[in-house]
N, C-alpha and C. Protein backbone atom coordinates (compact mmCIF):
# COMPACT_ATOMS: atom_id res chain seq x y z
N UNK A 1 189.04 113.47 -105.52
CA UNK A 1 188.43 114.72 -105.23
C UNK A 1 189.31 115.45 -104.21
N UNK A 2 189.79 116.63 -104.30
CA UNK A 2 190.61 117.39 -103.44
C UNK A 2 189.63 118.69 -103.07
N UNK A 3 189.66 118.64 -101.51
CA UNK A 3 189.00 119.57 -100.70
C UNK A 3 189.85 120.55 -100.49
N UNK A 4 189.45 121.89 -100.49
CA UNK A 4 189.72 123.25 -100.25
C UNK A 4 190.26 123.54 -98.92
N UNK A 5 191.31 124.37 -98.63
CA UNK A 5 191.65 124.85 -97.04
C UNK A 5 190.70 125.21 -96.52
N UNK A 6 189.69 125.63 -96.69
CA UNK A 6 188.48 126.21 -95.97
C UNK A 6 187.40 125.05 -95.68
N UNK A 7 187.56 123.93 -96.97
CA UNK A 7 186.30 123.16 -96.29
C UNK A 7 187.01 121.65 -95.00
N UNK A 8 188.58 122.13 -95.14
CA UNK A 8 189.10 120.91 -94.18
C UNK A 8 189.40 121.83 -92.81
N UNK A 9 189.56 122.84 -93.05
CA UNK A 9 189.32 123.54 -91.38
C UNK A 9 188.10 123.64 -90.99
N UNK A 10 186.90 123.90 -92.16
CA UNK A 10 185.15 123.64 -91.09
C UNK A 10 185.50 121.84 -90.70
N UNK A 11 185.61 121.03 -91.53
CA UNK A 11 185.66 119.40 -91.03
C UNK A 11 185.98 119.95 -90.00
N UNK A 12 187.30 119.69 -89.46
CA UNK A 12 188.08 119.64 -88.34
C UNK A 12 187.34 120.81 -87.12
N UNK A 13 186.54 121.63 -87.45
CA UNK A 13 186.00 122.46 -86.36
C UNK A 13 184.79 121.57 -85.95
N UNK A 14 183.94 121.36 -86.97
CA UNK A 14 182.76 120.76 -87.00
C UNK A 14 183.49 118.84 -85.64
N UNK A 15 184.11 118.54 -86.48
CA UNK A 15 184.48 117.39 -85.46
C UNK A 15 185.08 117.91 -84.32
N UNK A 16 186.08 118.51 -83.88
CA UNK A 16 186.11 119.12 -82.69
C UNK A 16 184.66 119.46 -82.05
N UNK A 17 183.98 120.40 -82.86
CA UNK A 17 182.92 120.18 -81.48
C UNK A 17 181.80 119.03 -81.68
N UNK A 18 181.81 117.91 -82.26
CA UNK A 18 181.08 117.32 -82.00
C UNK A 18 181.91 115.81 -81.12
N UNK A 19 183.50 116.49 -81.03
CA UNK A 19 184.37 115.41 -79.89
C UNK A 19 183.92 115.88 -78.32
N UNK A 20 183.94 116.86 -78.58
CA UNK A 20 183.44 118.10 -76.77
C UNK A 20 181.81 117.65 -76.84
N UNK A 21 181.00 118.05 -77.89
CA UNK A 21 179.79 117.66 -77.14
C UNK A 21 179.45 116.13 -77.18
N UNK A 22 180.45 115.23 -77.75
CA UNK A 22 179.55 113.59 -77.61
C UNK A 22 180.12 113.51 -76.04
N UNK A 23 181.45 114.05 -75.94
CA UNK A 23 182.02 113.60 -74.89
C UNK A 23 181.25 114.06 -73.02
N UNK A 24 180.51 115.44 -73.70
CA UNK A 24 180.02 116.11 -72.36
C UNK A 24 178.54 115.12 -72.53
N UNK A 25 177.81 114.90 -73.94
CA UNK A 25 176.65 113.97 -73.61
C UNK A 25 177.23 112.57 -72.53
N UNK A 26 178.08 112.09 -73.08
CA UNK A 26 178.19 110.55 -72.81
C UNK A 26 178.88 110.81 -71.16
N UNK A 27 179.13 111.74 -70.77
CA UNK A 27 179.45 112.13 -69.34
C UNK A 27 178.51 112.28 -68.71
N UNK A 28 177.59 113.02 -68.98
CA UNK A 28 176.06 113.86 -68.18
C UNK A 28 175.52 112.14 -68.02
N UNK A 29 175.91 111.27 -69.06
CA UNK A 29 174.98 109.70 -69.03
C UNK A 29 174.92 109.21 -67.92
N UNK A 30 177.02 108.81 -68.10
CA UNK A 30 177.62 107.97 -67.30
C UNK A 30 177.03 108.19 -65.93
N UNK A 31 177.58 109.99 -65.55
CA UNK A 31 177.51 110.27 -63.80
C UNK A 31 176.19 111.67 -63.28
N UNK A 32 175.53 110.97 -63.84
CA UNK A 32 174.36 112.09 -63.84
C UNK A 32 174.04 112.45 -62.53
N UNK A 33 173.82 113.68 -61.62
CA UNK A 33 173.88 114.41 -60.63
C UNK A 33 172.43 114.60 -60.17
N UNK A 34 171.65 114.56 -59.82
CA UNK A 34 170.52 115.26 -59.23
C UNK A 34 170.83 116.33 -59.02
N UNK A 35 170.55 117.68 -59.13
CA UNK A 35 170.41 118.98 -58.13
C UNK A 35 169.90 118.94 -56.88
N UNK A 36 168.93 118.29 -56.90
CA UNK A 36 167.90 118.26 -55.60
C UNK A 36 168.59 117.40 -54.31
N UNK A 37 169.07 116.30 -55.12
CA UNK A 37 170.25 115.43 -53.94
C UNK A 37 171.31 116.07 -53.33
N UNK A 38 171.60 117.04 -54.36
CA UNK A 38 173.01 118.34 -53.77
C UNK A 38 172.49 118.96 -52.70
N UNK A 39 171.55 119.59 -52.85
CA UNK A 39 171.14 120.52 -51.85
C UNK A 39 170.57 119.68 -51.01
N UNK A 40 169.71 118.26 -50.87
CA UNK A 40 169.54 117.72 -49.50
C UNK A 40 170.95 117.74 -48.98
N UNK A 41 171.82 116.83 -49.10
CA UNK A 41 172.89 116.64 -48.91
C UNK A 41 173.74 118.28 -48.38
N UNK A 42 173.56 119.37 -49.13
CA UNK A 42 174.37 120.06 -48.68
C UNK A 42 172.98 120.90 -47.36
N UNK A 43 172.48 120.73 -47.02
CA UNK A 43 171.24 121.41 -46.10
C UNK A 43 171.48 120.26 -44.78
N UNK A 44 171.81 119.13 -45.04
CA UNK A 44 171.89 117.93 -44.33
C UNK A 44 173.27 118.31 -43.57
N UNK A 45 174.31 118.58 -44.07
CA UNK A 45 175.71 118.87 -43.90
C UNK A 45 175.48 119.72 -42.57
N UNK A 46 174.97 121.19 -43.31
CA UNK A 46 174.97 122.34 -42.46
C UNK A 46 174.23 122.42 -41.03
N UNK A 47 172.95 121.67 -41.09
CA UNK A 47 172.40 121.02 -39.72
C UNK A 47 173.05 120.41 -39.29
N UNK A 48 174.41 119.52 -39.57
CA UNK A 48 174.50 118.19 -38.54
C UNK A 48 175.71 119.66 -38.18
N UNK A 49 176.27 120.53 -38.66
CA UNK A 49 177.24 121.12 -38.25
C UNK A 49 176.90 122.54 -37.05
N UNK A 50 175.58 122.68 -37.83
CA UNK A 50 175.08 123.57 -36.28
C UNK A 50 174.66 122.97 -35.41
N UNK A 51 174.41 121.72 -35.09
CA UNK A 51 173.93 120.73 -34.29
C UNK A 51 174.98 120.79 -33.53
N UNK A 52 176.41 120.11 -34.05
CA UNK A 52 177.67 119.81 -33.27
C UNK A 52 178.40 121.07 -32.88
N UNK A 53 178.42 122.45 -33.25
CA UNK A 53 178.46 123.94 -32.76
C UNK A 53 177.70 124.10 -31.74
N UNK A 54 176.25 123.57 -31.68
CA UNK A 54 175.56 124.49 -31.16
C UNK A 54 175.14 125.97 -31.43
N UNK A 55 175.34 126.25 -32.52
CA UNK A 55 174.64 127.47 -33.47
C UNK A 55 173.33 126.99 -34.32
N UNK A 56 172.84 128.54 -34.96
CA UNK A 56 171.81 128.25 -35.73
C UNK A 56 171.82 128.75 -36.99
N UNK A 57 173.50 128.75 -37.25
CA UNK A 57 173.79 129.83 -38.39
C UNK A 57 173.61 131.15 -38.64
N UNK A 58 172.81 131.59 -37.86
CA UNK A 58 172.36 133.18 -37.75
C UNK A 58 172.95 134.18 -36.66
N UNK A 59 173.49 133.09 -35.48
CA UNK A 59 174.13 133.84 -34.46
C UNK A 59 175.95 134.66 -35.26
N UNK A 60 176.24 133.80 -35.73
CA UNK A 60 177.61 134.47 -36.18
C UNK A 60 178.09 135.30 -37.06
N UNK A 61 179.00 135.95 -36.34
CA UNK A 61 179.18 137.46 -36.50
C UNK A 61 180.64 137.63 -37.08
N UNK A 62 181.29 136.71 -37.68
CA UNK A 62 182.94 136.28 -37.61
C UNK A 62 183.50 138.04 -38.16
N UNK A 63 183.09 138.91 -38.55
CA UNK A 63 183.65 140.16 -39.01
C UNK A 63 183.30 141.55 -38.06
N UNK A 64 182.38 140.90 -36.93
CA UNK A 64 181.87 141.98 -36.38
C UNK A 64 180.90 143.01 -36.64
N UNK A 65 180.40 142.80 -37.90
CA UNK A 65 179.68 143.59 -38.49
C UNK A 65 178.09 144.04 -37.62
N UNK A 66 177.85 143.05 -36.81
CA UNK A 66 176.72 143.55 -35.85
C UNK A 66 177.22 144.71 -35.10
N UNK A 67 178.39 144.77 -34.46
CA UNK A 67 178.56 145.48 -33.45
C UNK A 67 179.37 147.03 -34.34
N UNK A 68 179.21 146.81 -35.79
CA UNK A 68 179.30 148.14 -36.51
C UNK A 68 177.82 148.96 -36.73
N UNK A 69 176.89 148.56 -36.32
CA UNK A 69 175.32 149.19 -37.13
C UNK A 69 175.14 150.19 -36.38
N UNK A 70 175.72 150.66 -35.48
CA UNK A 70 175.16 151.62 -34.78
C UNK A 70 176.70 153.03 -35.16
N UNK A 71 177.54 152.22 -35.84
CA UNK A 71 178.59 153.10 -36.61
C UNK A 71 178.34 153.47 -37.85
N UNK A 72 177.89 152.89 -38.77
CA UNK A 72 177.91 153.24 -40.28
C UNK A 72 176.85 153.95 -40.36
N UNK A 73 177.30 154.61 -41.95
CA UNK A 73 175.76 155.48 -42.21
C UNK A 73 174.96 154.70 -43.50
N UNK A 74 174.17 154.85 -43.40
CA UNK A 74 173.32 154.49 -44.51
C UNK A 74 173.33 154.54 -45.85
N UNK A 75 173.83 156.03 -46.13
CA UNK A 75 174.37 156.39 -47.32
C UNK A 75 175.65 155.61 -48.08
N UNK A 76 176.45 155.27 -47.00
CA UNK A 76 177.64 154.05 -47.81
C UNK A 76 176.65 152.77 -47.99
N UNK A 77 175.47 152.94 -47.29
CA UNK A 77 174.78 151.23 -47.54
C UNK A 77 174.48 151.43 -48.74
N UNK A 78 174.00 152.48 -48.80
CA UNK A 78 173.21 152.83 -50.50
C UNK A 78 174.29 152.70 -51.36
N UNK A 79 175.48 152.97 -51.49
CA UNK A 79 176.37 152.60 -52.46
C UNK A 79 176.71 151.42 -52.48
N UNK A 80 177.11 150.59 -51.17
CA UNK A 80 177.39 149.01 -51.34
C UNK A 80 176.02 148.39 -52.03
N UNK A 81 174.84 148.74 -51.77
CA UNK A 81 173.78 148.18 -52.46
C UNK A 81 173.36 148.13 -54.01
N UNK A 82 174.77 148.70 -54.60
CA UNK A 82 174.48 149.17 -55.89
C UNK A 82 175.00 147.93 -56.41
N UNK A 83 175.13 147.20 -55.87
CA UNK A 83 175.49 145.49 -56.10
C UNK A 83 174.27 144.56 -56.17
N UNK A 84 173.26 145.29 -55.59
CA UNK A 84 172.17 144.28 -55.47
C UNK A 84 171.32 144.89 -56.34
N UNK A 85 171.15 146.34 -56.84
CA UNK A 85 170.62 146.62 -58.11
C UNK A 85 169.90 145.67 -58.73
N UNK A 86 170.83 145.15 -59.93
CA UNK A 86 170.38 144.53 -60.51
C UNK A 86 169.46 143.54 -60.92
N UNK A 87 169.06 142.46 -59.15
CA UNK A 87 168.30 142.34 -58.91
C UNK A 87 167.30 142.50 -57.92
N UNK A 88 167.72 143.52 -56.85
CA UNK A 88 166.37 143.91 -55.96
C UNK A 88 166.07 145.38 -56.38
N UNK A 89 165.10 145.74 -55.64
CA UNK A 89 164.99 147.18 -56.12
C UNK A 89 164.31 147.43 -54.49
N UNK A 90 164.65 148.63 -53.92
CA UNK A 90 164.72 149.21 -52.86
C UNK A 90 163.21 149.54 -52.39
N UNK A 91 162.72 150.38 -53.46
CA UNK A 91 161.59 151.30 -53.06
C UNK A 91 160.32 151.02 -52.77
N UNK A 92 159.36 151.75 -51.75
CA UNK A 92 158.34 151.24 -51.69
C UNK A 92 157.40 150.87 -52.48
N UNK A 93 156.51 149.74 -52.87
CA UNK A 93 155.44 148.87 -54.10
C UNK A 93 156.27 148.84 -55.12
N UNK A 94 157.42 149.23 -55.44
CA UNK A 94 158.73 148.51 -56.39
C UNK A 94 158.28 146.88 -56.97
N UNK A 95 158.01 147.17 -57.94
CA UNK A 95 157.94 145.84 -58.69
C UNK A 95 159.01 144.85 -58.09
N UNK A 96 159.36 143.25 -58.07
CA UNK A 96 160.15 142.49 -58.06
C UNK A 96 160.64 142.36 -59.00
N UNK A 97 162.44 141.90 -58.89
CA UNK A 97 162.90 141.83 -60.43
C UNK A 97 163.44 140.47 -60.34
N UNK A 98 164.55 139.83 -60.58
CA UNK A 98 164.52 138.51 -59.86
C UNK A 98 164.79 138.15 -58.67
N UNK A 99 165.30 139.49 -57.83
CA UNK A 99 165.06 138.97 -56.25
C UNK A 99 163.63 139.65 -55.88
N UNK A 100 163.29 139.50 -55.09
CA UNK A 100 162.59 140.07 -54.09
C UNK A 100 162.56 141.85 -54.03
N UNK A 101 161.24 142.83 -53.50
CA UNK A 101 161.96 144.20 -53.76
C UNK A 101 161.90 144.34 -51.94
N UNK A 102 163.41 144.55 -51.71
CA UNK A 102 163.78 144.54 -49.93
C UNK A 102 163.02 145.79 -49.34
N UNK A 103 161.89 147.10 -50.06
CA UNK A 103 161.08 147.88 -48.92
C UNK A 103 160.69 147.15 -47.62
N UNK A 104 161.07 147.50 -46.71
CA UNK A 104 160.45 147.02 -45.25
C UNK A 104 161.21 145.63 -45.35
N UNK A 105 162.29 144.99 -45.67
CA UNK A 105 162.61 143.79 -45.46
C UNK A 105 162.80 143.29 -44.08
N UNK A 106 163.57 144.76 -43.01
CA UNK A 106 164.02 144.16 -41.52
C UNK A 106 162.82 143.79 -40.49
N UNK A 107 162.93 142.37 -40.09
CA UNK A 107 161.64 142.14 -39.34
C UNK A 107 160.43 141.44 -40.69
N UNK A 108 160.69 141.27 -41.64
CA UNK A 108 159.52 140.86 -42.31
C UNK A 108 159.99 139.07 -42.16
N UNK A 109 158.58 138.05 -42.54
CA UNK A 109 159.36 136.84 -42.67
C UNK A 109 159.90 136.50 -43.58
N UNK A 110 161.02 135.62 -43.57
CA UNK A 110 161.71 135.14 -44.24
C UNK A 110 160.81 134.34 -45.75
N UNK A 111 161.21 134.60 -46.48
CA UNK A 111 160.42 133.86 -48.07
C UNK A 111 159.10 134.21 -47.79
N UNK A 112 158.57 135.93 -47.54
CA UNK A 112 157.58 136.20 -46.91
C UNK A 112 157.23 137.95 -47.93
N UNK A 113 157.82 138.01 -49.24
CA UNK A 113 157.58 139.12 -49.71
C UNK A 113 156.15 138.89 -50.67
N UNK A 114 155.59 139.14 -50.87
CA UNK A 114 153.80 139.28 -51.54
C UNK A 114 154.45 139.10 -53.53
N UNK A 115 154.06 137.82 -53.68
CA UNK A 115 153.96 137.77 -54.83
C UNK A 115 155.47 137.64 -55.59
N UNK A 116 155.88 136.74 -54.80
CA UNK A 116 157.35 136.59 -55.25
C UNK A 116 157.66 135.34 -54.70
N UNK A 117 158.01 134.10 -55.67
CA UNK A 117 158.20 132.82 -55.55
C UNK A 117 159.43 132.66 -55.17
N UNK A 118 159.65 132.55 -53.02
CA UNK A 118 161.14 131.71 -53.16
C UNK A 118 161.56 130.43 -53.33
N UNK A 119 162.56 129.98 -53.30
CA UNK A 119 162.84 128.94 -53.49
C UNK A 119 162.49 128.51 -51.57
N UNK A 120 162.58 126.83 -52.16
CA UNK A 120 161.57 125.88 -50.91
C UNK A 120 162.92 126.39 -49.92
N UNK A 121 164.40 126.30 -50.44
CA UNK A 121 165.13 126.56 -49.11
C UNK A 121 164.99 127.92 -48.15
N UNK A 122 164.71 129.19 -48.90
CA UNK A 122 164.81 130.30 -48.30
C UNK A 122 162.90 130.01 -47.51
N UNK A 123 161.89 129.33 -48.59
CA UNK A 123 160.56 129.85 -47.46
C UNK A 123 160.65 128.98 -46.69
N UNK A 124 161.08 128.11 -46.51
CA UNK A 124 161.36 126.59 -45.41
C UNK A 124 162.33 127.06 -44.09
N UNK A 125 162.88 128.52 -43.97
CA UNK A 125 163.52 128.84 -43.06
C UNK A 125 162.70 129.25 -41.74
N UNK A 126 161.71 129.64 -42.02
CA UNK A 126 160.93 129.99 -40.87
C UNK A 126 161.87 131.21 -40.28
N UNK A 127 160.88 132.31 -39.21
CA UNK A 127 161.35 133.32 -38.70
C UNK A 127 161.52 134.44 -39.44
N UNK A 128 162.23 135.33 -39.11
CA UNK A 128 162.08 136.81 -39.29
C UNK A 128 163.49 137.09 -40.41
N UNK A 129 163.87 138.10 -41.12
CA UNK A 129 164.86 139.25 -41.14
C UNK A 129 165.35 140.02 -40.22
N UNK A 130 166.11 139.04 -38.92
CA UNK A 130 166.75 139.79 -38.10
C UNK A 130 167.90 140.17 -38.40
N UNK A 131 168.55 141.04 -37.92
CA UNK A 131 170.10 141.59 -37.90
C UNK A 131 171.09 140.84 -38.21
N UNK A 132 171.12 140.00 -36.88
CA UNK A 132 172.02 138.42 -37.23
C UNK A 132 171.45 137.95 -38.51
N UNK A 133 170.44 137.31 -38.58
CA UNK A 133 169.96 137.08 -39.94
C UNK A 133 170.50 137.48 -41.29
N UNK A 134 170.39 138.91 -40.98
CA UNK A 134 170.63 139.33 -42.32
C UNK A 134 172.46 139.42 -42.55
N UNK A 135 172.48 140.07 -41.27
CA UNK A 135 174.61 139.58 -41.67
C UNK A 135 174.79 138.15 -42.22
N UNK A 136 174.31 136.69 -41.96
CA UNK A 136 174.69 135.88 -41.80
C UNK A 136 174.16 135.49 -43.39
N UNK A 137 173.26 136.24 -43.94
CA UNK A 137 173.15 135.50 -45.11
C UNK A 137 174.20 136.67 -45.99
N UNK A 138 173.80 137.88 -45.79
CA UNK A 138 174.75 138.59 -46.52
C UNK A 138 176.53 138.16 -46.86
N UNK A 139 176.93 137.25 -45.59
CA UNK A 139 177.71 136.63 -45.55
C UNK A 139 178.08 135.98 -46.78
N UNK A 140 177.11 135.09 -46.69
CA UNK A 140 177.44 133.81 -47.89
C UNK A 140 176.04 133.25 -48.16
N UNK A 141 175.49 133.93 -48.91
CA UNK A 141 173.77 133.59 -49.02
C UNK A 141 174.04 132.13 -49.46
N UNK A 142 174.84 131.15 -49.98
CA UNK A 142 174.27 129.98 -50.50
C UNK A 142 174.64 128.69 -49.14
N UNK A 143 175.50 129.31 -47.77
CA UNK A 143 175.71 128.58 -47.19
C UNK A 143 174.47 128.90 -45.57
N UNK A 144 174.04 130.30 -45.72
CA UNK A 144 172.41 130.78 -45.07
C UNK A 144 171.96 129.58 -45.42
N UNK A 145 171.68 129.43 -46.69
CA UNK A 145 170.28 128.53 -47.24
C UNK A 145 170.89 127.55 -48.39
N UNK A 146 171.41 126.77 -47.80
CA UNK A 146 171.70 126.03 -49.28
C UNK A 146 170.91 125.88 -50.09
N UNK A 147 170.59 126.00 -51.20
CA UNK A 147 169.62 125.37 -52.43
C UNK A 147 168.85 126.68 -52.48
N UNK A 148 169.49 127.96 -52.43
CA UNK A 148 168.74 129.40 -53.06
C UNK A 148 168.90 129.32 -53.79
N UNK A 149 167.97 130.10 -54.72
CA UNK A 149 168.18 130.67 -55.95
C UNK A 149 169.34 132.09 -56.40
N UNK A 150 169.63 132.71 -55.16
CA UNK A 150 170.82 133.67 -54.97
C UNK A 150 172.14 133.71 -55.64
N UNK A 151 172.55 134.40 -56.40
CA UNK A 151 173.96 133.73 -57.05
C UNK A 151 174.86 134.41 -56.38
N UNK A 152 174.80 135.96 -55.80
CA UNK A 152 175.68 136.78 -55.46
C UNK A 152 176.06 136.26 -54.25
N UNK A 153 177.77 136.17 -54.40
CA UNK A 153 178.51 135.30 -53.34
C UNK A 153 178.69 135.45 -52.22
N UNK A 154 178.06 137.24 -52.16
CA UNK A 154 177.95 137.43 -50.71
C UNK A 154 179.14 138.33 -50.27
N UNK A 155 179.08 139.48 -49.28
CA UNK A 155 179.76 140.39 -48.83
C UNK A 155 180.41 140.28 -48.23
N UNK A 156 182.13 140.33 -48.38
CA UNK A 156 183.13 139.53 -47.10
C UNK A 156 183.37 140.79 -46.35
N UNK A 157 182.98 142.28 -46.52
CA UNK A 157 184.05 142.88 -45.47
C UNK A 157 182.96 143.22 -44.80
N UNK A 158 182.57 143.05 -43.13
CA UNK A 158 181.83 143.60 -42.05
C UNK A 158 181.21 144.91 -42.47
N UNK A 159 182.43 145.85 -42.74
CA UNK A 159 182.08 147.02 -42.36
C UNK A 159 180.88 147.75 -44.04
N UNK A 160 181.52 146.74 -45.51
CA UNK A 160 179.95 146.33 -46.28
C UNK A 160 178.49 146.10 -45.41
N UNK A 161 178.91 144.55 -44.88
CA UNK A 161 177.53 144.12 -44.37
C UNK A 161 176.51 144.70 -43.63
N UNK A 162 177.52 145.53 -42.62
CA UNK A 162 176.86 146.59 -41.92
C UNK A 162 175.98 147.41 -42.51
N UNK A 163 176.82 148.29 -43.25
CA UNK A 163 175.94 149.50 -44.31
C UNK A 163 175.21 148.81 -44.89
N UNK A 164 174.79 147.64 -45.41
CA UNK A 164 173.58 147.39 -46.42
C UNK A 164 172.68 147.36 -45.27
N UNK A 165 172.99 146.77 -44.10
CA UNK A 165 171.92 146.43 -43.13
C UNK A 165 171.30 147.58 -42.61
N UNK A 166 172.12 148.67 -42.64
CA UNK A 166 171.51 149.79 -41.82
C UNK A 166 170.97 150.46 -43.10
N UNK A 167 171.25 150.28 -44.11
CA UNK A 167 170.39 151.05 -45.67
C UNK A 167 169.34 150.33 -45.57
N UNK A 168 169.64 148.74 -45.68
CA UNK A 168 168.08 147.93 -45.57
C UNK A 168 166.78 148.34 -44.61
N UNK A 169 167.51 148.74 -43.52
CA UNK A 169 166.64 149.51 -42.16
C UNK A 169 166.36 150.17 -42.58
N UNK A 170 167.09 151.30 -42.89
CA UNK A 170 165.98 152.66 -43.90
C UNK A 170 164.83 152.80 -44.67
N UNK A 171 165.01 151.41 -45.16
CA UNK A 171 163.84 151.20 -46.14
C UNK A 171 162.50 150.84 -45.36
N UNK A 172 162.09 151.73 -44.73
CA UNK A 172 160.56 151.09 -44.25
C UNK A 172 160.49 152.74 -43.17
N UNK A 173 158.90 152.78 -43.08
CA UNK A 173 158.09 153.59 -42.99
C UNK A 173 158.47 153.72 -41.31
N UNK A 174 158.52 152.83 -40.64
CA UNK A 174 159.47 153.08 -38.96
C UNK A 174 160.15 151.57 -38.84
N UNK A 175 161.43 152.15 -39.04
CA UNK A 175 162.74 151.52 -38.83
C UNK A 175 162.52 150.85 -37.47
N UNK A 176 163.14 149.40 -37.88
CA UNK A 176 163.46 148.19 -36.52
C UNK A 176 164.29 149.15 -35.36
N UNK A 177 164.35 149.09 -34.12
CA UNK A 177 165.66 149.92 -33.28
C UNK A 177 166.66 148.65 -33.60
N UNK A 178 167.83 149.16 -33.71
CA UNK A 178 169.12 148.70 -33.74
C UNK A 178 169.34 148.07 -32.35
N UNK A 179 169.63 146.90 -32.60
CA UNK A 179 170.26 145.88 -31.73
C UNK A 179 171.27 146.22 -30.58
């Protein structure tokens, strides 16, 4: 029996991917990961490291961006925020979309928005949406809180972090005073 060019290139596709997926099953077997062990482990890390600092993760400012809020305007926050679109939405009684909707976020508690499930790391933080706060997660939201649900990697230039913070301030009926 002689097979066709077409039915020995499906073989050969068909076995290619069933070489990639036996090989990714029989891997996931071998060294199977917890998620939940990652994030103890990486939450475990970050305490023993503010422990030996003497920080609380929220004090640091490595771009300066605190000591910009009383420089930027709001209106560039509103454009850097067009990053967070997608999933927050700004406005006041704004539905949630998969983040949180940030109206009135500065000063509210942390994993503290009405009807919006955070993850155990962000409501397990205890305290407020302070300034520091919010630079420090804007920073690098997954090293704020290890084990968020957050994917966005977070804002490296100060003079960003700033403007979202002082746009975020805007959003509420009487604004926090600036630090």
């Amino acid at each position: 029996m002689r097979f066709s060019l077409l039915e020995k290139f499906a073989a050969a596709v068909l076995a290619a991917l069933w070489l990639v997926w036996g090989s990714h099953t029989i891997g996931e077997a071998l060294l199977h990961v917890d998620d939940s062990l990652v994030n103890a482990a990486l939450a475990a890390v970050t305490a023993e490291r503010s422990e030996a600092t003497g920080t609380t993760g929220e004090s640091a400012d490595e771009g300066g961006a605190l000591a910009m809020l009383a420089s930027v305007d709001a209106e560039r926050g509103k454009k850097v925020f067009n990053k967070c679109k997608a999933c927050h939405t700004p406005g006041r009684g704004a539905a949630h979309r998969i983040g949180p909707n940030l109206w009135d976020v500065v000063g509210r508690v942390k994993g503290g928005a009405e009807g919006f499930k955070f993850s155990a790391s962000l409501s397990g933080l205890g305290g407020e949406w302070s300034y520091e706060a919010l630079n420090a997660f804007l920073t690098k939201p997954k090293d704020f809180a290890p084990g968020n649900k957050m994917t966005f990697p977070g804002l490296k230039k100060a003079g960003d972090r700033a403007a979202v913070i002082v746009y975020l301030r805007s959003l509420s009926d009487s604004p926090s005073p600036l630090p």
